[in-house]
Protein backbone atom coordinates (compact mmCIF):
# COMPACT_ATOMS: atom_id res chain seq x y z
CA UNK A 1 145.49 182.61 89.10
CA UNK A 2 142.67 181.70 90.69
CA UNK A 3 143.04 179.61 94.23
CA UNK A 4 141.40 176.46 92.46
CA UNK A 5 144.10 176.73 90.13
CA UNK A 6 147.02 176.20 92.64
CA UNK A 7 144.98 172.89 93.61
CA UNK A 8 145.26 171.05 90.75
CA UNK A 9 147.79 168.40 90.61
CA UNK A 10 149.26 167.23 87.41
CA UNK A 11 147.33 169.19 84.76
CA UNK A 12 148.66 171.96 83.32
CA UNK A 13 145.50 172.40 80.57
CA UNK A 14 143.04 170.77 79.45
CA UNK A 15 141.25 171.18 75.79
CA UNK A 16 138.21 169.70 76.64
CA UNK A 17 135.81 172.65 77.83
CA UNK A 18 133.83 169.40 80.11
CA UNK A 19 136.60 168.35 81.53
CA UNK A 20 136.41 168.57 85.91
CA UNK A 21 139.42 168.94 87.52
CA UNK A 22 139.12 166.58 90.49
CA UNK A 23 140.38 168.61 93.91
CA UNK A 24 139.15 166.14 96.71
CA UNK A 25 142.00 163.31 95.87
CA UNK A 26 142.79 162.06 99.35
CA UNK A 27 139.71 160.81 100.89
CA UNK A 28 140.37 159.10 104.38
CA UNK A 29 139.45 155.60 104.73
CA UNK A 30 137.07 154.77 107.54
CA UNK A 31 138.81 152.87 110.05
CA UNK A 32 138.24 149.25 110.73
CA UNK A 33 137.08 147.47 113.90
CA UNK A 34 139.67 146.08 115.71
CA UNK A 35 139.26 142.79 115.16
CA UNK A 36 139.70 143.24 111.47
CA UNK A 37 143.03 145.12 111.93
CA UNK A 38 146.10 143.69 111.76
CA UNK A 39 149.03 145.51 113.45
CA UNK A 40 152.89 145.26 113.28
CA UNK A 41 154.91 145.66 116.35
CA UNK A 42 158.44 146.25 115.92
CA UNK A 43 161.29 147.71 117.90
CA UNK A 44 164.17 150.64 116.19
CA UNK A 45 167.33 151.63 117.04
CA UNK A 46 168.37 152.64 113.62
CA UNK A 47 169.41 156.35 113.43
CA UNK A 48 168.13 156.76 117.53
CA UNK A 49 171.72 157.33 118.98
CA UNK A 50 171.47 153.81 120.07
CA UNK A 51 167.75 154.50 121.71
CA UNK A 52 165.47 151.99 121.61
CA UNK A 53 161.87 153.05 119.98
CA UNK A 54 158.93 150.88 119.59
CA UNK A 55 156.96 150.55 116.21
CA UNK A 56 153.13 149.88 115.67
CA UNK A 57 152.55 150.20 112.45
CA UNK A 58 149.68 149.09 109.79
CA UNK A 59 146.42 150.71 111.37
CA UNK A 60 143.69 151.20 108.64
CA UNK A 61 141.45 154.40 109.38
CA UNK A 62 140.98 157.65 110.25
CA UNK A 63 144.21 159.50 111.46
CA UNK A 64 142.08 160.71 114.55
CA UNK A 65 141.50 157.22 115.57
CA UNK A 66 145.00 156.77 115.25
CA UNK A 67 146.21 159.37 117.76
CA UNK A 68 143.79 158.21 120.06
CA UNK A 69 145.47 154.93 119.61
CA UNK A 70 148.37 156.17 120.12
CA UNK A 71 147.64 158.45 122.73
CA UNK A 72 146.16 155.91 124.88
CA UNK A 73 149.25 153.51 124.23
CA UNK A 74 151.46 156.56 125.02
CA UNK A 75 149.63 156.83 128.50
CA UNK A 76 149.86 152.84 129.18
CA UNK A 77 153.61 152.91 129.03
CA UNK A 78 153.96 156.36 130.58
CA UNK A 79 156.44 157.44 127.92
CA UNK A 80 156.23 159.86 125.12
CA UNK A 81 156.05 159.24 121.49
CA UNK A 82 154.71 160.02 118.52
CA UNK A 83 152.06 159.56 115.32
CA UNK A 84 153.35 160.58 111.55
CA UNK A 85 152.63 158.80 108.27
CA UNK A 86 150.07 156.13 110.05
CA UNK A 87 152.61 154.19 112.36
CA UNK A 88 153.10 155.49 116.38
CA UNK A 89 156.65 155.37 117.64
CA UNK A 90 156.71 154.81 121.34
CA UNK A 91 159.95 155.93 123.18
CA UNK A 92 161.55 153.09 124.98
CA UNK A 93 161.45 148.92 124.48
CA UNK A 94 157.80 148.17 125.10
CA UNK A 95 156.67 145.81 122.50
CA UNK A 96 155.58 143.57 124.82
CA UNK A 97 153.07 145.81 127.38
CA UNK A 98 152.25 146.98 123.49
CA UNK A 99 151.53 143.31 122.21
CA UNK A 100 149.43 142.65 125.39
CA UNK A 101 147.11 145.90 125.44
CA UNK A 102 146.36 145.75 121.57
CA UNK A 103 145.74 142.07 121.79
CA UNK A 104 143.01 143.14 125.06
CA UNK A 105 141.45 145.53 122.97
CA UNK A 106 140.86 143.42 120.13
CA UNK A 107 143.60 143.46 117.57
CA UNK A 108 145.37 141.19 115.55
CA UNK A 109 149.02 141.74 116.20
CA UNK A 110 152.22 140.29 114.98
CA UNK A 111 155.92 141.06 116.18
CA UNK A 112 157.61 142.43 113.57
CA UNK A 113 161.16 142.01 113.09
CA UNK A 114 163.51 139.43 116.18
């Protein structure tokens, strides 16, 4: 089996000698300016050990942009963290310093959660 075989998801065969498999499914969007995003700032301490972890999630874009994003919030707080499945986990309770340095670059923010 070829390697274009492996790639296609959910057809096993296809009659039509026309048909095109499609193999470029997941297609990044471009990301947004700031002021048209709208991010979610919560804070976890649900399966943590009782550790406190803050939440930004809802970015639209690129997943480059959004380790930068979260790279540069990262260095703000001077804590560690994280970016998986387009949301940045921050170690610690910052949702406040968060709030304040997304809202200076440009973002629409909302705290998410009490």
């Amino acid at each position: 089996m070829s390697k274009k075989n492996n790639q296609r998801k959910n057809i096993v065969y296809s009659t039509n000698p026309d048909y095109d498999y499609d193999y470029n499914e997941t297609q990044e969007k471009a990301t947004l300016n700031n002021s048209e995003q709208k991010l979610y700032v919560s804070l976890d301490r649900k399966n943590r050990g009782g550790k406190e972890v803050t939440i930004i999630d809802g970015f639209v874009g690129l997943e480059s942009d959004l380790k930068d994003l979260g790279k540069f919030l990262k260095t703000k707080c001077g804590v560690g963290g994280t970016v998986k499945n387009n949301i940045i986990n921050i170690q610690g309770n910052h949702r406040d310093k968060v709030m304040n340095l997304l809202l200076e670059m440009g973002y629409t923010v909302k705290r998410k959660g009490g």
